[in-house]
PDB file of N, CA and C in Angstrom:
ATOM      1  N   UNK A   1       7.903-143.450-215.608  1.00  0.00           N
ATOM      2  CA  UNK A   1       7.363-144.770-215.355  1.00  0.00           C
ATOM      3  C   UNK A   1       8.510-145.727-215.030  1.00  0.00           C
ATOM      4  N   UNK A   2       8.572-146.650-214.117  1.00  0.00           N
ATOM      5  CA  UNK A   2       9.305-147.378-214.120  1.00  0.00           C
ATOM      6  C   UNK A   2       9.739-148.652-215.032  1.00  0.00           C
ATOM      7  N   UNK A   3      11.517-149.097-214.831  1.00  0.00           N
ATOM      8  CA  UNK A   3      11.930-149.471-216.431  1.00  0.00           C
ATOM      9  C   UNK A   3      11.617-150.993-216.100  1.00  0.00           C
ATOM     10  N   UNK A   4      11.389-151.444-214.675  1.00  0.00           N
ATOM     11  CA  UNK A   4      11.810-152.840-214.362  1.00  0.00           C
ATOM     12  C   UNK A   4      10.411-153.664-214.306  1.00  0.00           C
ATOM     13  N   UNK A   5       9.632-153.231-214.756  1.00  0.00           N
ATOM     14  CA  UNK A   5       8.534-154.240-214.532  1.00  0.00           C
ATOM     15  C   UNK A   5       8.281-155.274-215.530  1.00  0.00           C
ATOM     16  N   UNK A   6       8.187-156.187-215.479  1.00  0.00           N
ATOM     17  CA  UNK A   6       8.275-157.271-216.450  1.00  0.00           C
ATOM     18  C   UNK A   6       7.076-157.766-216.995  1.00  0.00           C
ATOM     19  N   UNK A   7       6.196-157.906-216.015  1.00  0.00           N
ATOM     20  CA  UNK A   7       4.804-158.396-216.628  1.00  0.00           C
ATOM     21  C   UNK A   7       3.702-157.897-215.977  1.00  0.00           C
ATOM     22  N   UNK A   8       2.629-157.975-215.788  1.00  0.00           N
ATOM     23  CA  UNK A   8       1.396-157.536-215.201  1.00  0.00           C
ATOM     24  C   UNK A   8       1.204-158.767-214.160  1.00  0.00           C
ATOM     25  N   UNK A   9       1.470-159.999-214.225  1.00  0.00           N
ATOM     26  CA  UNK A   9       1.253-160.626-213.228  1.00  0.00           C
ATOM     27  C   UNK A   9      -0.244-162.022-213.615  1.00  0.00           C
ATOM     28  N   UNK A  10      -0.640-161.611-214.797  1.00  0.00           N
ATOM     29  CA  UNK A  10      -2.325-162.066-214.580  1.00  0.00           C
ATOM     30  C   UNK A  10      -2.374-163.255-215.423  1.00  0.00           C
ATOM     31  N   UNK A  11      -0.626-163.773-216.160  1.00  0.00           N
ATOM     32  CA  UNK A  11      -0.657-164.948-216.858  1.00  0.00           C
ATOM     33  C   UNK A  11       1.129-165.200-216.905  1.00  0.00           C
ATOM     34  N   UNK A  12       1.140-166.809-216.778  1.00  0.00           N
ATOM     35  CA  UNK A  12       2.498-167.456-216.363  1.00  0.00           C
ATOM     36  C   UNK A  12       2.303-167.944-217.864  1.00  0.00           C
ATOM     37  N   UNK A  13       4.511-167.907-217.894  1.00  0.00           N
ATOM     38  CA  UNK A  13       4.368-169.297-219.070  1.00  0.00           C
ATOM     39  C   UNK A  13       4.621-170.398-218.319  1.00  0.00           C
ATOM     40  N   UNK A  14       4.475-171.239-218.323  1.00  0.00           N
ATOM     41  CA  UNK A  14       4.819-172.767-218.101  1.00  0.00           C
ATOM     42  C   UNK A  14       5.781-173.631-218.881  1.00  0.00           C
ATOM     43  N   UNK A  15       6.441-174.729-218.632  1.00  0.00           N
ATOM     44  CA  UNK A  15       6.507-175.995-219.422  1.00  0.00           C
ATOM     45  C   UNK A  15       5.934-177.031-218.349  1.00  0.00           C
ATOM     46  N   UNK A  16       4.670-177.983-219.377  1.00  0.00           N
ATOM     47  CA  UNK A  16       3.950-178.504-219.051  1.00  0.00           C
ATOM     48  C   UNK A  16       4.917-179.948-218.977  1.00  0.00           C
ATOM     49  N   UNK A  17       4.433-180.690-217.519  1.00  0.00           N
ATOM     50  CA  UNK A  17       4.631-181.547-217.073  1.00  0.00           C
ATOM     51  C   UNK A  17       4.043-182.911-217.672  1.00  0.00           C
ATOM     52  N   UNK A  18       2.690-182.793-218.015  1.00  0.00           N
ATOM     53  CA  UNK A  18       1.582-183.250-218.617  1.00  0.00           C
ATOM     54  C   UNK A  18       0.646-183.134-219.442  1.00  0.00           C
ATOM     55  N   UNK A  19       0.379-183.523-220.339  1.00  0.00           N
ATOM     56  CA  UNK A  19      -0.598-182.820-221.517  1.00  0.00           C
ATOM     57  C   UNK A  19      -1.806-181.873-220.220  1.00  0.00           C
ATOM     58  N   UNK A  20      -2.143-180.982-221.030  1.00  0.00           N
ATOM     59  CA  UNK A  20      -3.187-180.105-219.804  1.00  0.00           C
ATOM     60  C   UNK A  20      -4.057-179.621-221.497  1.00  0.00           C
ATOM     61  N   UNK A  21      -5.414-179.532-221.105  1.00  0.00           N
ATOM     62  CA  UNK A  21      -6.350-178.814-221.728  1.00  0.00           C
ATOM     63  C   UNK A  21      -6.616-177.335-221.459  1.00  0.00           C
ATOM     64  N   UNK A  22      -7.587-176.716-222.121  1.00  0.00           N
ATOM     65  CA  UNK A  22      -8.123-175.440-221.747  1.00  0.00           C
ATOM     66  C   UNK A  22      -8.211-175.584-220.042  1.00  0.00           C
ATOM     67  N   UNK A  23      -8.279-175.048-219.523  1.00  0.00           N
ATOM     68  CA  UNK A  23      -9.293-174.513-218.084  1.00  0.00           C
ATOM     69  C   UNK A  23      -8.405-175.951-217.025  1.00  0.00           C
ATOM     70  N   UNK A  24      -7.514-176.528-217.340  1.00  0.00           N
ATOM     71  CA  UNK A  24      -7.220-177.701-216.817  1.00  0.00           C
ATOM     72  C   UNK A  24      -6.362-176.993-215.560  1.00  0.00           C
ATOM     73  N   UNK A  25      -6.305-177.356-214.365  1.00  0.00           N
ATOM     74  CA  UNK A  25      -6.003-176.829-213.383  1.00  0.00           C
ATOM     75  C   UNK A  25      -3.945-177.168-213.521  1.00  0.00           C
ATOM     76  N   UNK A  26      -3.629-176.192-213.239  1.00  0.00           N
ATOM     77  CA  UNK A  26      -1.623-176.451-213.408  1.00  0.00           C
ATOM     78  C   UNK A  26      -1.334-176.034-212.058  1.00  0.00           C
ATOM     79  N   UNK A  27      -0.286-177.044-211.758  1.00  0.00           N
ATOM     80  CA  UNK A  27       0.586-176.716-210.349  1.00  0.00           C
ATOM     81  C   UNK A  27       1.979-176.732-210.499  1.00  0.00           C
ATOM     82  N   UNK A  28       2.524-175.573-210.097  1.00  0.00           N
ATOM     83  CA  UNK A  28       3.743-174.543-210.017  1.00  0.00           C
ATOM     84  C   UNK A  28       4.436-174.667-209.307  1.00  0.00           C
ATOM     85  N   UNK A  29       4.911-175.312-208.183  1.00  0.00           N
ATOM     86  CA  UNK A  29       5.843-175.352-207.340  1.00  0.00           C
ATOM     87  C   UNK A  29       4.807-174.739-206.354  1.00  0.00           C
ATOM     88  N   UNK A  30       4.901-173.540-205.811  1.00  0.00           N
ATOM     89  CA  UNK A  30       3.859-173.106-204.789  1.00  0.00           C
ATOM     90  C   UNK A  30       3.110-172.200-205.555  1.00  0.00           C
ATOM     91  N   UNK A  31       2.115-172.574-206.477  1.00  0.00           N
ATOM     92  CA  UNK A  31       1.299-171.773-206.696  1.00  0.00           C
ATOM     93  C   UNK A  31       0.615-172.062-207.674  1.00  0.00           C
ATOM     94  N   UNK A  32      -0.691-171.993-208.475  1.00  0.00           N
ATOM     95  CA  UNK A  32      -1.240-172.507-209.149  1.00  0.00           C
ATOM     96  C   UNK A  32      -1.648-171.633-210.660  1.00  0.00           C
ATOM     97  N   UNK A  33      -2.017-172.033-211.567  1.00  0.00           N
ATOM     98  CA  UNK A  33      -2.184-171.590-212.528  1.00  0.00           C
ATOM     99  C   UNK A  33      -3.570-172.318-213.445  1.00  0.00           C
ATOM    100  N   UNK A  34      -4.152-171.512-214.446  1.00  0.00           N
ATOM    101  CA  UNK A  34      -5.492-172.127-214.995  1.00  0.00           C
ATOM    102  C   UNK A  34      -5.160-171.975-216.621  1.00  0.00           C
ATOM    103  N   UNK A  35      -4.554-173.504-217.172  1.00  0.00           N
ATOM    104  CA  UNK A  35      -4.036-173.324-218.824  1.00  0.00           C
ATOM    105  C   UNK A  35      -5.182-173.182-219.287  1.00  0.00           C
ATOM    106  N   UNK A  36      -4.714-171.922-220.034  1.00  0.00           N
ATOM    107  CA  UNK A  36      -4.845-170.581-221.491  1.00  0.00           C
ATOM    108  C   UNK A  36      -5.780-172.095-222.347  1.00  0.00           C
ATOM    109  N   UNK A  37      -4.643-172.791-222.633  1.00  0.00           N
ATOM    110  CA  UNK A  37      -4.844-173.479-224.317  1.00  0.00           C
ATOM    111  C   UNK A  37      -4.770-175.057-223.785  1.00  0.00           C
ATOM    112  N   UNK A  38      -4.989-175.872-224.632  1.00  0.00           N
ATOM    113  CA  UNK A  38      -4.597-176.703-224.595  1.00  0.00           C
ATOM    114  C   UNK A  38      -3.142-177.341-224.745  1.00  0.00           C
ATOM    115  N   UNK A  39      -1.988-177.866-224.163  1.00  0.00           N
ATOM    116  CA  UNK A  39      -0.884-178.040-223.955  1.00  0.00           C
ATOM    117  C   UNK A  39       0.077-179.044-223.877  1.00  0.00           C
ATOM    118  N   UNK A  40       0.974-179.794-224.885  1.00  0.00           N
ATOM    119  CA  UNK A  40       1.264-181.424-224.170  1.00  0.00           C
ATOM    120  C   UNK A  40       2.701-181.185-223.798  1.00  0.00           C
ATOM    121  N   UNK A  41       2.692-182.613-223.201  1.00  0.00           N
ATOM    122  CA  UNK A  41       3.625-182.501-222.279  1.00  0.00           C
ATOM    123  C   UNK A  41       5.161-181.809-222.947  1.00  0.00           C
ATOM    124  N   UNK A  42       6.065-181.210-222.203  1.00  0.00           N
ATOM    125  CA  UNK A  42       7.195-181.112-222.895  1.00  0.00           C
ATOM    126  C   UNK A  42       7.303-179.442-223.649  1.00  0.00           C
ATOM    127  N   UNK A  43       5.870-178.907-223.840  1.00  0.00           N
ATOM    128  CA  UNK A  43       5.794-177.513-224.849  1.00  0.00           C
ATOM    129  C   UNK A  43       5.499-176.571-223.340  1.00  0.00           C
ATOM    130  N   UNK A  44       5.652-175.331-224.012  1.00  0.00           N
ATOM    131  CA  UNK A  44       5.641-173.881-223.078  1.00  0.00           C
ATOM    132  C   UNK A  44       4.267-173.298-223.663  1.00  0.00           C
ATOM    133  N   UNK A  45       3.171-173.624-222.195  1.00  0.00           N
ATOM    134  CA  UNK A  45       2.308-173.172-221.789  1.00  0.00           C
ATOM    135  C   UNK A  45       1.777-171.653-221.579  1.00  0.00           C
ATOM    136  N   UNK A  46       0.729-171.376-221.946  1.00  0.00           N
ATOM    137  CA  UNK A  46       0.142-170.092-220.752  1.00  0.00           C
ATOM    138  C   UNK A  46      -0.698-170.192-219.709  1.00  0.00           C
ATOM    139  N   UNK A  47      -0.967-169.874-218.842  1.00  0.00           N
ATOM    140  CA  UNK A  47      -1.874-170.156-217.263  1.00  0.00           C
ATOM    141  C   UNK A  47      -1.981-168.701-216.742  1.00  0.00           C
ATOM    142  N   UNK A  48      -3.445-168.930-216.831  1.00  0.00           N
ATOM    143  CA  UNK A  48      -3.523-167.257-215.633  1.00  0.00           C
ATOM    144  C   UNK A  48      -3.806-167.558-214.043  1.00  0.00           C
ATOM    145  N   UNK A  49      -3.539-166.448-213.818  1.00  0.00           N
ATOM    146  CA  UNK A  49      -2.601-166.940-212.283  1.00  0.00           C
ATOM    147  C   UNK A  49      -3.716-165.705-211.164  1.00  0.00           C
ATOM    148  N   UNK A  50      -4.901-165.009-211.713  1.00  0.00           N
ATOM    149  CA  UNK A  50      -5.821-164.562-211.447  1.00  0.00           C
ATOM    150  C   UNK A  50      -6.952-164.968-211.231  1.00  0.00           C
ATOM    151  N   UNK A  51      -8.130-164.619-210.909  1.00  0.00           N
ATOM    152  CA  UNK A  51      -9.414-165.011-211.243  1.00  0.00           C
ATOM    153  C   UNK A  51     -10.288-165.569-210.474  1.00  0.00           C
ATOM    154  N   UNK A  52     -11.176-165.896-210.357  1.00  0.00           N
ATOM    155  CA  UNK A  52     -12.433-167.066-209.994  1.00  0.00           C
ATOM    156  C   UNK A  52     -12.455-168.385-210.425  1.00  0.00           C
ATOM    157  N   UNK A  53     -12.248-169.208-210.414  1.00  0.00           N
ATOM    158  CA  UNK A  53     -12.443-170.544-211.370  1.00  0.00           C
ATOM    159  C   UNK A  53     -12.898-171.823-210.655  1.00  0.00           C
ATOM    160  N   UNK A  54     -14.013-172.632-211.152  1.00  0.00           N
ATOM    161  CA  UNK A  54     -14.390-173.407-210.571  1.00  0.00           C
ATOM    162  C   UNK A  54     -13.579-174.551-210.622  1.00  0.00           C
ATOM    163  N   UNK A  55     -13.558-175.087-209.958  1.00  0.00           N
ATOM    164  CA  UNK A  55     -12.219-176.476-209.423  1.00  0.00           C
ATOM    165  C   UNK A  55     -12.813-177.585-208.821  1.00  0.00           C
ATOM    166  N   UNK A  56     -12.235-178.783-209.660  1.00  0.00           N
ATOM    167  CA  UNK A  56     -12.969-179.760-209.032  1.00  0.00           C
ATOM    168  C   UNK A  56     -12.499-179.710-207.333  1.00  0.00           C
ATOM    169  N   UNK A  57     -13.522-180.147-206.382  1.00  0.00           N
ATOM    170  CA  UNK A  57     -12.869-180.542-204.969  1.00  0.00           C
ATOM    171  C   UNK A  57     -13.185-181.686-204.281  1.00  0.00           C
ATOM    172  N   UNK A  58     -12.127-182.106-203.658  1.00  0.00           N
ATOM    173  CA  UNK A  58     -12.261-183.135-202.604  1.00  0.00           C
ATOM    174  C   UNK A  58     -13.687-183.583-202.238  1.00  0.00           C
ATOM    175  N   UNK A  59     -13.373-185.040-202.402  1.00  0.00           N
ATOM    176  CA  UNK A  59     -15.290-185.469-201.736  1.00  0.00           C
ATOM    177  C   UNK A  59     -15.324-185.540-200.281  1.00  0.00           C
ATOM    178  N   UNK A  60     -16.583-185.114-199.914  1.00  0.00           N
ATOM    179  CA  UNK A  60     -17.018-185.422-198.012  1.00  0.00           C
ATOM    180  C   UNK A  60     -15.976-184.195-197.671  1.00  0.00           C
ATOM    181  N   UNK A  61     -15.762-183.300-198.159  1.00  0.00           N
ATOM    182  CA  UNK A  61     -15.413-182.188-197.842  1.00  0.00           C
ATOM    183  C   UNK A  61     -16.450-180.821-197.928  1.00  0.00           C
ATOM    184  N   UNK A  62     -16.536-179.941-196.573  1.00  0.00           N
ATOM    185  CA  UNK A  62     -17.242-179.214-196.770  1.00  0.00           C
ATOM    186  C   UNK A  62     -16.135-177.626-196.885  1.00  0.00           C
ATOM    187  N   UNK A  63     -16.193-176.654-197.572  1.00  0.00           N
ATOM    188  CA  UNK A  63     -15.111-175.628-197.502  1.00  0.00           C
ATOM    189  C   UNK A  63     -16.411-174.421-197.045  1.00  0.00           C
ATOM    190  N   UNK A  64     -15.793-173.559-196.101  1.00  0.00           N
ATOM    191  CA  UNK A  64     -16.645-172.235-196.176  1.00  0.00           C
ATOM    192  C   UNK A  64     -16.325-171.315-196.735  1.00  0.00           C
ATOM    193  N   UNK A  65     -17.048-170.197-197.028  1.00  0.00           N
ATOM    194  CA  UNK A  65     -16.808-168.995-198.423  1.00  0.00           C
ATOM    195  C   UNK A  65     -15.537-168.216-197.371  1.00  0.00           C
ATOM    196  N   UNK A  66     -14.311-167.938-198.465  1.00  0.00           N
ATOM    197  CA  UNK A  66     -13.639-167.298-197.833  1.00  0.00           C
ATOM    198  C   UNK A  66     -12.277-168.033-197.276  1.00  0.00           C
ATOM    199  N   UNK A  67     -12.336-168.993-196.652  1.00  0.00           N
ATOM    200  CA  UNK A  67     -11.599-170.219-196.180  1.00  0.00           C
ATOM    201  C   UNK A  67     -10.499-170.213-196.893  1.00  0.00           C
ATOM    202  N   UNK A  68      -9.281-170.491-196.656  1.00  0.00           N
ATOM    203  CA  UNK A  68      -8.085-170.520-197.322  1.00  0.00           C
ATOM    204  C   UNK A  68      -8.093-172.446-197.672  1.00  0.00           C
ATOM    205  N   UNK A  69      -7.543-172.386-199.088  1.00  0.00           N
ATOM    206  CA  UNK A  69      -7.617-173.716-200.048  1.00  0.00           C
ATOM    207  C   UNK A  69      -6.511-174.065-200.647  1.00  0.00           C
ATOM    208  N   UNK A  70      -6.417-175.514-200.661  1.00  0.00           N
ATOM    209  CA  UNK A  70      -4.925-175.803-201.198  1.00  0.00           C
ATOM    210  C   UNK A  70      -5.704-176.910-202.254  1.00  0.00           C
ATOM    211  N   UNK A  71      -4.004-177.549-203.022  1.00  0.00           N
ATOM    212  CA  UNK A  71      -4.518-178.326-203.943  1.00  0.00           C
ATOM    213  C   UNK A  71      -3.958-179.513-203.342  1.00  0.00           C
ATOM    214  N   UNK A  72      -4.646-180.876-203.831  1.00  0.00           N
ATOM    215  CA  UNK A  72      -4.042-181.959-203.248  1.00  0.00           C
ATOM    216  C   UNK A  72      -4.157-183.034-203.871  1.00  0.00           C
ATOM    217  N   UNK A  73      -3.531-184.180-204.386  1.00  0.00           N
ATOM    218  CA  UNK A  73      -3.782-185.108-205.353  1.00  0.00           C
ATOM    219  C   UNK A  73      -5.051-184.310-206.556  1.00  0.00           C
ATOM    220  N   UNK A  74      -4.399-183.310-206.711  1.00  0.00           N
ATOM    221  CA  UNK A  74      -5.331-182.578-208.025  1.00  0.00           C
ATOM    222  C   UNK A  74      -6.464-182.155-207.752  1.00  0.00           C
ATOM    223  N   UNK A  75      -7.183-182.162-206.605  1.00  0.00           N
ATOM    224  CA  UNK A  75      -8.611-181.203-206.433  1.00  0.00           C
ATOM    225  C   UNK A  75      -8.137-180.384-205.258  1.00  0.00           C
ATOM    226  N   UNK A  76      -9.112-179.411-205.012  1.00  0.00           N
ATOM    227  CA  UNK A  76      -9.269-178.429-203.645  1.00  0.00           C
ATOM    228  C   UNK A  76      -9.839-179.227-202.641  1.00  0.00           C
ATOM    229  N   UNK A  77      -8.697-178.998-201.512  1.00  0.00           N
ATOM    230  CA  UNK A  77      -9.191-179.229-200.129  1.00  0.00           C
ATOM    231  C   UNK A  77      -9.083-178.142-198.840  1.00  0.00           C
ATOM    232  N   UNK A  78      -8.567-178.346-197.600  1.00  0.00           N
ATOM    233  CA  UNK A  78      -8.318-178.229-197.007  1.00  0.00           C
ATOM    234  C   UNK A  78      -7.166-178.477-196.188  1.00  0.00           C
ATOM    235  N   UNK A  79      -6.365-179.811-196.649  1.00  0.00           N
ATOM    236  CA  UNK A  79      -5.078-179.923-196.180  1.00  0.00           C
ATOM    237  C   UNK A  79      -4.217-179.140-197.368  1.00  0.00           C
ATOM    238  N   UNK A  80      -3.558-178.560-195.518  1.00  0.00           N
ATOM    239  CA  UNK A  80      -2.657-177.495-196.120  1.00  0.00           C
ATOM    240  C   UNK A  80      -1.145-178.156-195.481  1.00  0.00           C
ATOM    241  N   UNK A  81      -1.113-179.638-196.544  1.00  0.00           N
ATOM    242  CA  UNK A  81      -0.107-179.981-196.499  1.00  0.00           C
ATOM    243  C   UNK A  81       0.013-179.603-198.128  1.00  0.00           C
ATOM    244  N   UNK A  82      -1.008-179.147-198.793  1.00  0.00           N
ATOM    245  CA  UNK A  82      -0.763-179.512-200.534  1.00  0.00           C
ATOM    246  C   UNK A  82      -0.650-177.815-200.838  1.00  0.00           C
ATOM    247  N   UNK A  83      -0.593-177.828-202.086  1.00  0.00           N
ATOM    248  CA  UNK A  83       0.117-176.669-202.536  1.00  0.00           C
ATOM    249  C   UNK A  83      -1.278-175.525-202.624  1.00  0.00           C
ATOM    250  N   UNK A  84      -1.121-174.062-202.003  1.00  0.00           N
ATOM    251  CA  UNK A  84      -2.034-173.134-201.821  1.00  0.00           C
ATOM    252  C   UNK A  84      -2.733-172.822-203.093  1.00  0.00           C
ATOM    253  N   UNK A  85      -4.052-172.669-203.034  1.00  0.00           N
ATOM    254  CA  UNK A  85      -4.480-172.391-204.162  1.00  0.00           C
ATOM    255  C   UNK A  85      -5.544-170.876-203.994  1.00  0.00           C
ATOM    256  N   UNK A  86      -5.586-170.666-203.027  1.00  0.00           N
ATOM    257  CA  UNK A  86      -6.369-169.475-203.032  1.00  0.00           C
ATOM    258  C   UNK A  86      -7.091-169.390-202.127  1.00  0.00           C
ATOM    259  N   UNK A  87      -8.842-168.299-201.980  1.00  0.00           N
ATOM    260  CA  UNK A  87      -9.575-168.767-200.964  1.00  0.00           C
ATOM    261  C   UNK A  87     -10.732-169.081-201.958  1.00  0.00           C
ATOM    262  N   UNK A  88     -11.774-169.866-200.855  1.00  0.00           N
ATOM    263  CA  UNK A  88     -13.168-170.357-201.718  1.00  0.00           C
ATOM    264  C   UNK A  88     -14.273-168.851-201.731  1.00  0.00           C
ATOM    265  N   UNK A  89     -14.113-168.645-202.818  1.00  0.00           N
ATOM    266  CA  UNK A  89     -15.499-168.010-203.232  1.00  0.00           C
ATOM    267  C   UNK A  89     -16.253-167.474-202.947  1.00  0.00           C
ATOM    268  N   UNK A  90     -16.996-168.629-202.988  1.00  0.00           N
ATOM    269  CA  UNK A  90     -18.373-169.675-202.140  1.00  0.00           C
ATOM    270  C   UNK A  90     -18.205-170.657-201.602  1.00  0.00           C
ATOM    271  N   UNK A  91     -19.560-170.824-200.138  1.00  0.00           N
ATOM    272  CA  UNK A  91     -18.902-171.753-199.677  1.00  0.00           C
ATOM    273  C   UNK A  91     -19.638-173.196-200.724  1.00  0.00           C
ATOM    274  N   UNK A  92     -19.001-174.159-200.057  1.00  0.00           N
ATOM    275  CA  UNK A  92     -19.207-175.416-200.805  1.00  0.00           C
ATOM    276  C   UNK A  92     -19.412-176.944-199.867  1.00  0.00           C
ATOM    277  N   UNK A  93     -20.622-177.461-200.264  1.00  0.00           N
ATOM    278  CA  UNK A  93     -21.018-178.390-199.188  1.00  0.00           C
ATOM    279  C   UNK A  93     -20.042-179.705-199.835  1.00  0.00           C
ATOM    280  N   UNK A  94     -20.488-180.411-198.324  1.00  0.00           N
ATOM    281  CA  UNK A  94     -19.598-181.649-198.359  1.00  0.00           C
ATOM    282  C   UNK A  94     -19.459-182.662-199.858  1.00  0.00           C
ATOM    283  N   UNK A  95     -20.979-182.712-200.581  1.00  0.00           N
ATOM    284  CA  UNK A  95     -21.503-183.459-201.221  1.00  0.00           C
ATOM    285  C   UNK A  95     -21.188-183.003-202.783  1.00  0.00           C
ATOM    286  N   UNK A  96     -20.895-181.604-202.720  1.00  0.00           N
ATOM    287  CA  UNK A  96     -20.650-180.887-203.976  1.00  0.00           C
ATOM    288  C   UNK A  96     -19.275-181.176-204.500  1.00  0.00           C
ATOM    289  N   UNK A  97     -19.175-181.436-206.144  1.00  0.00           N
ATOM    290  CA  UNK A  97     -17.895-181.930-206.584  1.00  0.00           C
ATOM    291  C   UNK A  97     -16.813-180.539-207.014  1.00  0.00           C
ATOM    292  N   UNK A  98     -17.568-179.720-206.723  1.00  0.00           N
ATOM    293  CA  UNK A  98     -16.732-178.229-207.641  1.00  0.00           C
ATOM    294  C   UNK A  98     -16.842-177.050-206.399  1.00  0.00           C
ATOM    295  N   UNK A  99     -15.984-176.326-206.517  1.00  0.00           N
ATOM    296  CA  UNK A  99     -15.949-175.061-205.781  1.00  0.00           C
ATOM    297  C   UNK A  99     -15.365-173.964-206.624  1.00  0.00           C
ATOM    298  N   UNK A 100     -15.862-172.849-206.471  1.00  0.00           N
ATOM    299  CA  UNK A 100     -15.073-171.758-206.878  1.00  0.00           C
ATOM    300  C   UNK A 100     -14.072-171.025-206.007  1.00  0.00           C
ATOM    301  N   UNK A 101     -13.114-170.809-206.408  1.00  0.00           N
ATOM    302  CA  UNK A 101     -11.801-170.418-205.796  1.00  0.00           C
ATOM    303  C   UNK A 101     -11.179-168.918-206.766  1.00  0.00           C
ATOM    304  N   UNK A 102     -10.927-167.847-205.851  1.00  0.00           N
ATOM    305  CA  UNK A 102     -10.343-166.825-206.069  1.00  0.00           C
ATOM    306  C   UNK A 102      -8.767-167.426-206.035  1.00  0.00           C
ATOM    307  N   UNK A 103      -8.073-167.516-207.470  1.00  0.00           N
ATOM    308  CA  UNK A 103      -6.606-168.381-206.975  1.00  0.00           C
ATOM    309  C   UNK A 103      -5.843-167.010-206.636  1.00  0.00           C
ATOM    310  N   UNK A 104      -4.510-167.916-205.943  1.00  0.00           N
ATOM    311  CA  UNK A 104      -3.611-167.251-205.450  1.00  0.00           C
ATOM    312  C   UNK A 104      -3.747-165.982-204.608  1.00  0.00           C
ATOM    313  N   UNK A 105      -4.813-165.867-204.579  1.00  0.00           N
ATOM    314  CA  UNK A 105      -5.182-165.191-203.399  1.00  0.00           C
ATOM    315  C   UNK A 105      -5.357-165.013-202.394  1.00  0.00           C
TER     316      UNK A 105
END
């Protein structure tokens, strides 16, 4: 078996920037994460870096299932000036406040 593998991949530690709750969405430099626990600012976090998770998104935005998604002033959009967050799910109408997102994917 090989000696160098370090982790499985399916959870980051962090140090949190900002107090963050359970399920509270975390951004990584390029890449996103979904805190484990609740977390304040200054302490070393866990975030899984896998999954499905519903995310708040951008208003008057419509995303289609599949669509590649970034994060941007803290929700899912479409400008992919903000940091990648995965693809959508499902798709998600303009009017809807949440989307599900396969992250980092």
């Amino acid at each position: 078996m090989a000696k160098n593998m370090i982790a499985d991949g399916t959870t980051i530690e962090f140090t949190a920037t900002k107090d963050h709750n359970s399920g509270d969405l975390v951004e990584l430099a390029n890449m996103i994460a979904i805190a484990h626990e609740n977390v304040k600012a200054g302490d070393i976090g866990v975030g899984h870096t896998v999954g499905v998770w519903r995310l708040p998104k951008a208003a008057s935005v419509a995303i289609e299932q599949g669509e590649s998604v970034y994060i941007k002033n803290g929700v899912v959009s479409k400008d992919n000036t903000g940091t990648a967050a995965g693809k959508a799910w499902l798709k998600a109408e303009a009017a809807e406040n949440s989307i599900d997102v396969k992250i980092n994917g």
